[in-house]
Structures are given as structure tokens and as C-alpha cells.
Protein backbone atom coordinates (compact mmCIF):
# COMPACT_ATOMS: atom_id res chain seq x y z
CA UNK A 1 0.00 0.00 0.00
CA UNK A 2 1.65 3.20 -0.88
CA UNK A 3 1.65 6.29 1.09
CA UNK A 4 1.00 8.93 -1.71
CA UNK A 5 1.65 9.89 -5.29
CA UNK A 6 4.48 12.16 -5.88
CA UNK A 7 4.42 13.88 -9.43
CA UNK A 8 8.87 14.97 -10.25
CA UNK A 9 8.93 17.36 -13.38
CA UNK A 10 11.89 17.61 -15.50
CA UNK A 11 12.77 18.32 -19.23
CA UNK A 12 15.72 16.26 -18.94
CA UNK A 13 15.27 12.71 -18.90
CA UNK A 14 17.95 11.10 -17.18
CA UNK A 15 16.97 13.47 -14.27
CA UNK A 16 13.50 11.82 -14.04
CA UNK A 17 15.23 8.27 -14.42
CA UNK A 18 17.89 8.78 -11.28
CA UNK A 19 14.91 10.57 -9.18
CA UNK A 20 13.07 7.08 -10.08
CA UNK A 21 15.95 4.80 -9.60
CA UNK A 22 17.08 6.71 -5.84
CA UNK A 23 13.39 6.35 -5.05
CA UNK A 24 12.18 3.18 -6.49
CA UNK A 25 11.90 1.25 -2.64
CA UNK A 26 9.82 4.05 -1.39
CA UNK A 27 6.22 3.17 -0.62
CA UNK A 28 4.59 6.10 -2.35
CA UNK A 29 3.80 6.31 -6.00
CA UNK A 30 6.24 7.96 -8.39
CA UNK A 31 5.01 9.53 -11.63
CA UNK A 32 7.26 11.36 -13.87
CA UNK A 33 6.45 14.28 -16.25
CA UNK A 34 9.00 15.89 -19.39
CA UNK A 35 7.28 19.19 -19.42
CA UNK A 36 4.98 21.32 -17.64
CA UNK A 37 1.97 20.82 -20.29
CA UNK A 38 2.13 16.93 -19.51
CA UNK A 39 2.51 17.54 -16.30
CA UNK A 40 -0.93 19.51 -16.43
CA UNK A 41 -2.39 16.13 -18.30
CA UNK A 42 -1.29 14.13 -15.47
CA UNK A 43 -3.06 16.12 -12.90
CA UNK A 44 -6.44 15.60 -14.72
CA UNK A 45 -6.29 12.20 -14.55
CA UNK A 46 -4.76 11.05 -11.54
CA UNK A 47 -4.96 11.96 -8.18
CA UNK A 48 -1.36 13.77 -6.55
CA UNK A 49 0.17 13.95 -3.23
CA UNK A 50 3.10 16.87 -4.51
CA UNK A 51 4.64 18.45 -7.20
CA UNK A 52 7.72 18.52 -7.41
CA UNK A 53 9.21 20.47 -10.64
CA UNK A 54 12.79 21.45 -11.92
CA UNK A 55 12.77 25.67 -12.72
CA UNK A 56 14.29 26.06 -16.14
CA UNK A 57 12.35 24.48 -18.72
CA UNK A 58 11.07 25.07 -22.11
CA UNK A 59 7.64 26.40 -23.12
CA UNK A 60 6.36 25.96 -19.52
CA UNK A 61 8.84 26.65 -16.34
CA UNK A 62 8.69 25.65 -13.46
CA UNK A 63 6.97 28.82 -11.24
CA UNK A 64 4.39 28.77 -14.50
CA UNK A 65 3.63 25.61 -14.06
CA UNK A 66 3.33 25.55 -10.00
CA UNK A 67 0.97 28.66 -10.39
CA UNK A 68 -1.66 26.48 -12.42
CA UNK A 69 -1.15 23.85 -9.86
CA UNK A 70 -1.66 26.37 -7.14
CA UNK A 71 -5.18 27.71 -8.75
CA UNK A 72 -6.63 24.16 -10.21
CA UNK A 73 -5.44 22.44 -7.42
CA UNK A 74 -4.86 24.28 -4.02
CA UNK A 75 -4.47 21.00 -2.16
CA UNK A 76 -1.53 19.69 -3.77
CA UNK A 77 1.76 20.64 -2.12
CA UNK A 78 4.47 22.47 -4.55
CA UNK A 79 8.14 21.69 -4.37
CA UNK A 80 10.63 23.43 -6.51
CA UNK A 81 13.77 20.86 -7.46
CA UNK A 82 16.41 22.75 -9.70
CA UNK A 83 19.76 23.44 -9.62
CA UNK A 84 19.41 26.93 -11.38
CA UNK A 85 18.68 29.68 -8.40
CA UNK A 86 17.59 32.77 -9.72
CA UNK A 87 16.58 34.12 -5.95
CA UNK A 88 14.65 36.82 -6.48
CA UNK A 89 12.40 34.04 -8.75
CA UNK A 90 12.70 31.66 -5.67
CA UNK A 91 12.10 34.63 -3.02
CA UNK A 92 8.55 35.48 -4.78
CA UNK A 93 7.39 31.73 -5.46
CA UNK A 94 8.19 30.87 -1.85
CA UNK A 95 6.45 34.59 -0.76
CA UNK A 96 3.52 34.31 -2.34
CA UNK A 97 2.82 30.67 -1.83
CA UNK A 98 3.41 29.31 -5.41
CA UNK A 99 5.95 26.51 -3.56
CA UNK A 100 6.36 26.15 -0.24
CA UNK A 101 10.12 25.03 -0.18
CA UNK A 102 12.79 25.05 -2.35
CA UNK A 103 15.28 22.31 -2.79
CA UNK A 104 18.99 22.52 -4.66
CA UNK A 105 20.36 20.28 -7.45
CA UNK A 106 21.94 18.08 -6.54
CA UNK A 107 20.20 16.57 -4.00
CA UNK A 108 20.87 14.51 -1.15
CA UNK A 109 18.59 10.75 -1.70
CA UNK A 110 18.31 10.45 1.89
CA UNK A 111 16.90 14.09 2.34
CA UNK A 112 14.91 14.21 -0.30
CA UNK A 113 13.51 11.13 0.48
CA UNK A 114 12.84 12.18 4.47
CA UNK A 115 11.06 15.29 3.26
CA UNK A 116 8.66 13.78 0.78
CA UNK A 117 7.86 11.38 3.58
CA UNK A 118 7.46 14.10 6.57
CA UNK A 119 5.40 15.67 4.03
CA UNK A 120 3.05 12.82 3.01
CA UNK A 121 2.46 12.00 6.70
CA UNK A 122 1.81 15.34 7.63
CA UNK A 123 -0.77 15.22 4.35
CA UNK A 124 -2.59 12.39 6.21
CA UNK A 125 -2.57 13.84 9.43
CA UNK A 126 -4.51 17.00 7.87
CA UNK A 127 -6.89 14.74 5.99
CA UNK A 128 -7.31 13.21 9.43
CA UNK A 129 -8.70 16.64 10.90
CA UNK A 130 -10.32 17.69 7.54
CA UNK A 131 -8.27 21.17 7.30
CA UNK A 132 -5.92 19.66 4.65
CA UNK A 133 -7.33 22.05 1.43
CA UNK A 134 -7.69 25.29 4.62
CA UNK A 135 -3.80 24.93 5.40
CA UNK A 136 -2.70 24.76 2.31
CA UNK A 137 -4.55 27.83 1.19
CA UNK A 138 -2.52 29.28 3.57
CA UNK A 139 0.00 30.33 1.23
CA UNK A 140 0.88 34.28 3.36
CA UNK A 141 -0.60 36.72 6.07
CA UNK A 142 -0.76 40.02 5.60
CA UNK A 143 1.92 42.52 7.04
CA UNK A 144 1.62 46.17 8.63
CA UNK A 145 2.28 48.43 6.13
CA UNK A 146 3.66 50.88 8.34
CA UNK A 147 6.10 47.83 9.53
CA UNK A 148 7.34 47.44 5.76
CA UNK A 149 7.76 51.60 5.33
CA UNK A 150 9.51 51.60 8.52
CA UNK A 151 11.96 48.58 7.49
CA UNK A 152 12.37 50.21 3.75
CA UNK A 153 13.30 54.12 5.28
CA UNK A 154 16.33 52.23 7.56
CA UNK A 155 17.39 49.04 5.15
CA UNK A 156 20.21 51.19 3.71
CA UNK A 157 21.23 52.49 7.20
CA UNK A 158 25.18 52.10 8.41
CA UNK A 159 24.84 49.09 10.97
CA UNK A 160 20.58 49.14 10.56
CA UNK A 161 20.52 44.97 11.68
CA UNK A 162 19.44 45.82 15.12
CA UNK A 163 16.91 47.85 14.04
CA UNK A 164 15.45 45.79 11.27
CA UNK A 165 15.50 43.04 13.87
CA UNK A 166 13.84 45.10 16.39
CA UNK A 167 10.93 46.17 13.81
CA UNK A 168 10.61 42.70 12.00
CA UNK A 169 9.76 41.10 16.12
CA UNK A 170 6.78 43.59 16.11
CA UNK A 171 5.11 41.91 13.30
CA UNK A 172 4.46 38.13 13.90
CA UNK A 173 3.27 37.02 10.01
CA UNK A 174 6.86 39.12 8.59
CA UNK A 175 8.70 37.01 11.24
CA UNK A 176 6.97 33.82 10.03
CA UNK A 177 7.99 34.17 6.34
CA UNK A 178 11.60 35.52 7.30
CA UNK A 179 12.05 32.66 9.28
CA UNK A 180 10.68 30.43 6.44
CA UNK A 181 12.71 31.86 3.68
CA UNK A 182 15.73 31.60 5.84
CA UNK A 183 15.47 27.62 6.19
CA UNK A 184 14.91 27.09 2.38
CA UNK A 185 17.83 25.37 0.53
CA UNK A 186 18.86 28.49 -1.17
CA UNK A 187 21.41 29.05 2.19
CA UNK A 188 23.38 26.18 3.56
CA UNK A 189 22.56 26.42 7.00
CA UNK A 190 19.26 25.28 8.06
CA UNK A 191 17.63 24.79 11.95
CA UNK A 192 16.87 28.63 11.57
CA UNK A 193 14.81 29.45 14.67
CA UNK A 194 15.75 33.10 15.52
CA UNK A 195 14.82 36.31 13.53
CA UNK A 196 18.33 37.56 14.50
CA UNK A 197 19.98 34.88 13.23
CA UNK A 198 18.12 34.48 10.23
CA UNK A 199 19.42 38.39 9.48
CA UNK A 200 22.32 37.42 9.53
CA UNK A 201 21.80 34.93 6.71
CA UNK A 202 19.81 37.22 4.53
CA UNK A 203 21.45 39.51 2.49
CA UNK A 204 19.57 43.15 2.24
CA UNK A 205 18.51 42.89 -1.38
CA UNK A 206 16.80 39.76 -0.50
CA UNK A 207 14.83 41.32 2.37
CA UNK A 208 13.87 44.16 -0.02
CA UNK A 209 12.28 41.32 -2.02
CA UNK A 210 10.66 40.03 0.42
CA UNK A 211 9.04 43.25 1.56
CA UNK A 212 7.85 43.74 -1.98
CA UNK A 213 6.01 40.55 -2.35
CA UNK A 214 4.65 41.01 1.01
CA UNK A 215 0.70 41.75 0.78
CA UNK A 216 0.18 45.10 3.78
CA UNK A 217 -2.36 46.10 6.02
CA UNK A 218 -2.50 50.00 6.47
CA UNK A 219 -3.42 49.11 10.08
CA UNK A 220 -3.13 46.15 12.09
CA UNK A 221 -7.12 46.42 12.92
CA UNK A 222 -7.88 46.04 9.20
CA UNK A 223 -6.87 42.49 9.44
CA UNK A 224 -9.19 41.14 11.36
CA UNK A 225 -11.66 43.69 13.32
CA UNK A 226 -11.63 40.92 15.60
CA UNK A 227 -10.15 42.32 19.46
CA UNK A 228 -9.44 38.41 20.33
CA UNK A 229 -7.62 38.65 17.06
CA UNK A 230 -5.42 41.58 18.29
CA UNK A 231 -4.75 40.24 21.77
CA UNK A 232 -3.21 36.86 20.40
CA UNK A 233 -0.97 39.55 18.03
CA UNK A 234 -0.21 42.06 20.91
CA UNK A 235 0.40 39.09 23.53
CA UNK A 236 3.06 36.99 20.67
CA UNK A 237 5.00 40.04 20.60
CA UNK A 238 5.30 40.45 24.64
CA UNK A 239 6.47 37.31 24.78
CA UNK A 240 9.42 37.67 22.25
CA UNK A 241 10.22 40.73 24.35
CA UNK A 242 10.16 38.63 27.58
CA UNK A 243 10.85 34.55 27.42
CA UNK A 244 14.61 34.89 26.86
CA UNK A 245 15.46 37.02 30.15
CA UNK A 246 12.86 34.16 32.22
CA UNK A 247 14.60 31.70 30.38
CA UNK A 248 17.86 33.31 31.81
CA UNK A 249 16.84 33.25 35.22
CA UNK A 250 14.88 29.88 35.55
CA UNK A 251 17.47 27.87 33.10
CA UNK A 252 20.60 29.49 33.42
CA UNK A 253 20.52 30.28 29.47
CA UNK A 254 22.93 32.47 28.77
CA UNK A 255 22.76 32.92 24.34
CA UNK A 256 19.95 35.89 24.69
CA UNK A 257 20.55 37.55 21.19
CA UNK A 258 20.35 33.83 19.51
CA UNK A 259 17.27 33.03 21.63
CA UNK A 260 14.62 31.32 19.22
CA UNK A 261 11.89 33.18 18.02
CA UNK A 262 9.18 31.36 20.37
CA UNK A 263 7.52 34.54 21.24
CA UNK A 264 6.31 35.51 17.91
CA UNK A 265 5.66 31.79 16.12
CA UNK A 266 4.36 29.78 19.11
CA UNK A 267 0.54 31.11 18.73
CA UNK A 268 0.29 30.66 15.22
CA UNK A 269 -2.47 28.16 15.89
CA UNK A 270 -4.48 30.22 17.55
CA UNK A 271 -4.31 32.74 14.59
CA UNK A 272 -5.17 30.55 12.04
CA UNK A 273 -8.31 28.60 13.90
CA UNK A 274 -9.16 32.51 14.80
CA UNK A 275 -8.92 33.91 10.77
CA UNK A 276 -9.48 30.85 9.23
CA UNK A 277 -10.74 27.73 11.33
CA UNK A 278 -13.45 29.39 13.54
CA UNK A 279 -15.85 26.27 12.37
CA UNK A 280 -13.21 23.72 12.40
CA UNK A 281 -13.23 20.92 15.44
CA UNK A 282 -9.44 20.90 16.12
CA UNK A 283 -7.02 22.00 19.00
CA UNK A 284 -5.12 25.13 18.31
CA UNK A 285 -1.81 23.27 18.98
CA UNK A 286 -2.20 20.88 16.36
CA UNK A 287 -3.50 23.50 14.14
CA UNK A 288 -0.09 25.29 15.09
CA UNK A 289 2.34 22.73 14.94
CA UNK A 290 0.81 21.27 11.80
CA UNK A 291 0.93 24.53 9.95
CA UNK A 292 4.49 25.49 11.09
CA UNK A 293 5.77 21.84 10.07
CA UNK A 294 4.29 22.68 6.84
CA UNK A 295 5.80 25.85 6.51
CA UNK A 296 9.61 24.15 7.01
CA UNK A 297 10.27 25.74 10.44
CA UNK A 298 12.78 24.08 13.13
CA UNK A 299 11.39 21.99 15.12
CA UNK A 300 11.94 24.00 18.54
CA UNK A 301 9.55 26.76 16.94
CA UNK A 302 7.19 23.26 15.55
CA UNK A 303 7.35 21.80 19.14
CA UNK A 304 6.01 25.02 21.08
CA UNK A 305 3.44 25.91 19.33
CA UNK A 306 2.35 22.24 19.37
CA UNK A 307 2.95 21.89 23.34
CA UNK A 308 2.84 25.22 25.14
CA UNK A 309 -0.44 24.27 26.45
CA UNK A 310 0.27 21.12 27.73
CA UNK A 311 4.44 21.13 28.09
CA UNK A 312 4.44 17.81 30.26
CA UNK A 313 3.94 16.16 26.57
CA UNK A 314 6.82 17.81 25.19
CA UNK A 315 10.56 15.36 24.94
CA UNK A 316 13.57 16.02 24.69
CA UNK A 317 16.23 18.68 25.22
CA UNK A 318 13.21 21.80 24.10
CA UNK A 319 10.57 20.74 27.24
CA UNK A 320 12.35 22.71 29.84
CA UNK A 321 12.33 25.70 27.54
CA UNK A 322 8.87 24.98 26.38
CA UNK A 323 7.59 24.66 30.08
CA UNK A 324 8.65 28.00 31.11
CA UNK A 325 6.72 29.07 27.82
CA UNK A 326 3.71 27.93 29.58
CA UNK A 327 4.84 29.78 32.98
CA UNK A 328 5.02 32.95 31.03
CA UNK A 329 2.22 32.39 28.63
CA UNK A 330 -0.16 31.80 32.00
CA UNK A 331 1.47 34.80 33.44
CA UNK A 332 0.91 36.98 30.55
CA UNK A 333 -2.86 36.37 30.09
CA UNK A 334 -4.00 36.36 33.82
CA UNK A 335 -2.07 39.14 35.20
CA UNK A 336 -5.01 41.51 36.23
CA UNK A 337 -2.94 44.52 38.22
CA UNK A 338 -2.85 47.61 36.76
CA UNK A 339 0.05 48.71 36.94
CA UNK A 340 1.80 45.12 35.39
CA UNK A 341 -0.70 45.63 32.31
CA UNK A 342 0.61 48.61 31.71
CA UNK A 343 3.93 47.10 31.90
CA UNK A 344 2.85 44.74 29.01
CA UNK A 345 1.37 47.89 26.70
CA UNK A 346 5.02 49.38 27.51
CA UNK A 347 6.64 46.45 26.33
CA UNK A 348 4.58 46.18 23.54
CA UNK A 349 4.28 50.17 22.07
CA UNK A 350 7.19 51.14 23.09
CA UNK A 351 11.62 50.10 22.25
CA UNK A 352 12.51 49.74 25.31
CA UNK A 353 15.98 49.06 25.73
CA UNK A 354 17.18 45.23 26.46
CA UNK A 355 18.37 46.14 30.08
CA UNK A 356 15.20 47.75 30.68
CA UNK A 357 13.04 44.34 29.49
CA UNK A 358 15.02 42.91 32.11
CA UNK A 359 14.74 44.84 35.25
CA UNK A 360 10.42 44.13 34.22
CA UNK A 361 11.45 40.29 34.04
CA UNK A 362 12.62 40.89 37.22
CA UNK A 363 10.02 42.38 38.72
CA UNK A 364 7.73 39.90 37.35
CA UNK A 365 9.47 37.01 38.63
CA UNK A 366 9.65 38.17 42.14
CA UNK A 367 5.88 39.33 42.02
CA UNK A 368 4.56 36.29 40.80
CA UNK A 369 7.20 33.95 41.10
CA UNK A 370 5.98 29.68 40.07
CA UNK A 371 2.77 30.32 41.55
CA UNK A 372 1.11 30.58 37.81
CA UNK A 373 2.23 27.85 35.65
């Protein structure tokens, strides 16, 4: 019984034949395709898991022929194979959801194999819940616009990283496609899991790509009109601000401008279920951890927004870190004082220096101390 169909798209034949030959003991279904129109012909008669197509090829390339996939057949997942990287190409199929990852020629059999499996799994799993053809509609969130202006007037800034970085953590959706760009295969390293880092990696052409293909919101309340909405936003970003200086003090951390990203990714479930799943019978953390999985993030960022709720189900060398996530994440949303809520709107309006954030950890932490969580 196989697990899936998997449809590989190449004008060069002997590609097609070694992707066949690498991946002939598999236990999904492999059909091959020379061009992008029979590729097309395929699709209308039999029923696919993925596509995954080379770039450069006559008549029909690649991102032309992912686009038809994207609007015949939303479902279908959309891989781009190729050893050609033209990245502002890559940048806007990945942006605007024509593929969802990106993988380099020559690949590794073992990898490619591992990820067409995760994939097909995490396929069934979403068939399982019934939000398969929701997620994968998913394909971007809208951004501030005033983020993006603010980001474009400083990109060309002597030493303007820190406050890129500082702007990009105020927006949780930007920080979700920076962070998904930065583990595609057009850079070596992968395991991405901090915006800082992932700066780093990204060169400053390539974020003004990004910010171009980026749909905007004139105003955050646009999005949604929803205040629920809002608080899961407003709340994401306090937590960037604050988890690494708790996780200083509780876990004797002591990498804060590395820290992963947790604050801004690990409520993504509760975004989606609240823009797009409001009908749908399924837990926000799987909703979350699905999603992020989908979207190629680490699995640190994967595992928090799949356990933050319950962190006693988390393993491995992330529960400690994902348990004081739930501390915090308690702490954040039942705090009733006056004065500590308007600790949180500083936090969250306002740049408040790092050694500032601290001195409020502080202050939280002997306040409240374990007794939420």
C-alpha cells in the first residue's frame, strides 16, 4: 500500500530516471512528467500527493507551471527541485505561496527522500482533521504596512541589523515568512529558529524582495476587526520581548541575542483557527504545529506551538524551555494589576531598551514567582 503519489517534473530525462531509480523502494507512488503541459495532463487524470518540478524548462517553467497547480489544485503541495537559483524568482514563489520550499540540485537521496515522507504523513494527518485544502490555502498573512515603510526608510542604514530586527519582532506574520525563507535550501545552514539569526543569513537585497512581495495592512485592525484577534498579536509580541530574560533566570541560558523566536511563532495556531478555522473541530496546537511543520520551520519553533499548552507532553532537550513558555504564557494572560498591564502595553508600544526588558522580568518574577504555571 503506498503512502502517496508524488508527481517529479523535469525536461531532462535522465533526471526523471535517477529521481526514479534513488526512489524506487519508497512506498509512495512515483510519476514522472518531461514538461509542464504533460505535467498539467497528469493532474487531470490522476490523483497527486506533490509536485515537485525542476525551474528552467522550455515552453512551460517551473513557477508557471506551479501557479496552475496552485489555482486548479490548491491542495496539492508544490516543491521546486532545480539546480538553477535565480533568488529573487525563488524569493517570490516561496512569498507568495506558489511553492512552499525550495530544494537545490543536486540533492541529497536520503533528504529528499525524508522530506517527501514528513510531508506525506503530515498530508494524512490534515486529511485526518479535515483542514488539509484550509492549510494549504494558507499560502501568506498580511503585514503592517507601516512595519514594511519603517523597514524600507532604515534598510540602507550604516549598521541598521538591530533595528530591522527590532521592527521585524513587532510583526508576527513578517517574522513567520523571514524565518521560512531563511530555512529554504537556497542558504546552507538550516535549523533557523531566531529572527536575529536568520538576518544574519539574509542579504539586504533579499529582504527588499521580500518586503515587496509582502501583501500590507494600512493598520493592524484592518486584518481582522476581531479584538481576540489583536490580543493573540499584541500578547506573541510580549512574549518575544520577555521569554529569553525568564529563560535566563529559571534555566541558566545564557545565548539571549540567539534566543529562538518562540515569542512571535508559538501562537500561530491560535491565529489561524481565529482567521481561518473558527468552524473547524481541532485543537489550536495541532492547528499550530501542523501549519508550522508545513511551513519548514525548526522543530523547537514546531514543538512550542504544538505543546505550550500542555508542556508535560513535550521530549527532549526543548521541554524545559517549552515549560517555562507555559509559565510565562499563563502569566501573561492572567495578570489583572494595573500597573503590570501597563507594563505589558510598555513592552509592547514602546523600544525599550534590552536592560530595561530585564529589570520588568525581574520584577515579574519576584511578584509572581511559580505560583502561575
Amino acid at each position: 500500500m503506498n503512502s502517496g503519489s508524488i508527481l517529479f517534473v523535469d525536461d531532462e530525462e535522465n533526471i526523471l530516471k535517477s529521481l526514479t531509480r534513488h526512489l524506487h523502494f519508497s512506498d509512495f507512488r512515483i510519476l514522472t512528467a518531461l514538461s509542464g503541459s504533460k505535467a498539467l495532463d497528469i493532474l487531470e487524470k490522476e490523483e497527486i500527493d506533490i509536485v515537485i518540478s525542476d525551474f528552467r524548462m522550455p515552453e512551460m517553467d517551473g513557477i508557471k507551471l506551479l501557479k496552475q497547480v496552485r489555482n486548479k489544485y490548491p491542495e496539492i503541495n508544490r516543491i521546486i527541485l532545480s539546480g538553477f537559483i535565480d533568488r529573487t524568482i525563488v524569493l517570490e514563489s516561496l512569498v507568495s505561496g506558489v511553492a512552499s520550499t525550495f530544494l537545490a540540485k543536486p540533492w541529497d537521496d536520503e533528504e529528499l527522500e525524508d522530506k517527501i515522507k514528513s510531508l506525506l504523513l503530515l498530508r494524512k494527518k490534515l486529511k485526518e482533521k479535515n483542514v488539509l485544502k484550509e492549510l494549504s490555502n494558507i499560502t501568506t498573512f498580511p503585514t503592517r504596512k507601516d512595519i514594511i515603510n519603517k523597514i524600507t526608510s532604515t534598510i540602507n542604514e550604516e549598521n541598521a541589523l538591530e533595528k530591522i530586527v527590532n521592527l521585524i519582532e513587532k510583526d508576527v506574520f513578517l517574522s513567520a515568512r523571514i524565518l521560512q525563507i531563511a530555512n529554504s535550501a537556497l542558504w546552507e545552514k538550516k535549523g533557523i529558529s531566531s529572527i536575529r539569526d536568520a538576518m544574519k543569513k539574509l542579504e539586504i537585497n533579499i529582504i527588499k524582495d521580500i518586503l515587496i512581495n509582502l501583501p500590507a495592512e494600512d493598520n493592524l485592525n484592518d486584518i481582522s476587526g476581531n479584538r481576540e484577534y489583536q490580543k493573540i498579536l499584541k500578547r506573541s509580541v510580549i512574549m518575544e520581548k520577555l521569554l529569553p530574560h525568564f529563560a535566563k533566570y529559571f534555566l541558566k541560558t545564557t545565548a539571549h541575542h540567539d534566543f529562538p523566536s518562540i515569542g512571535l511563532i508559538y501562537k500561530t495556531g491560535e491565529i489561524i483557527k481565529e482567521r481561518y478555522l473558527r468552524d473547524k473541530d481541532i485543537s489550536v496546537p495541532e492547528i499550530g504545529g501542523m501549519f508550522l511543520e508545513l511551513w519548514n520551520m525548526p522543530g523547537i519553533l514546531v514543538e512550542s506551538a504544538l505543546y505550550y499548552q500542555n508542556p508535560q507532553s513535550a521530549k527532549g532537550e526543548n521541554k524545559d524551555l517549552i515549560v517555562i513558555l507555559n509559565y510565562l504564557d499563563n502569566l501573561i494572560s492572567n495578570i489583572d494589576a494595573e500597573k503590570d498591564r501597563k507594563l505589558f502595553d510598555r513592552i509592547y508600544l514602546q523600544d525599550i531598551e534590552d536592560e530595561e526588558i530585564n529589570k520588568i522580568a525581574l520584577y515579574f518574577q519576584d511578584k509572581y514567582g511559580t505560583k502561575i504555571g
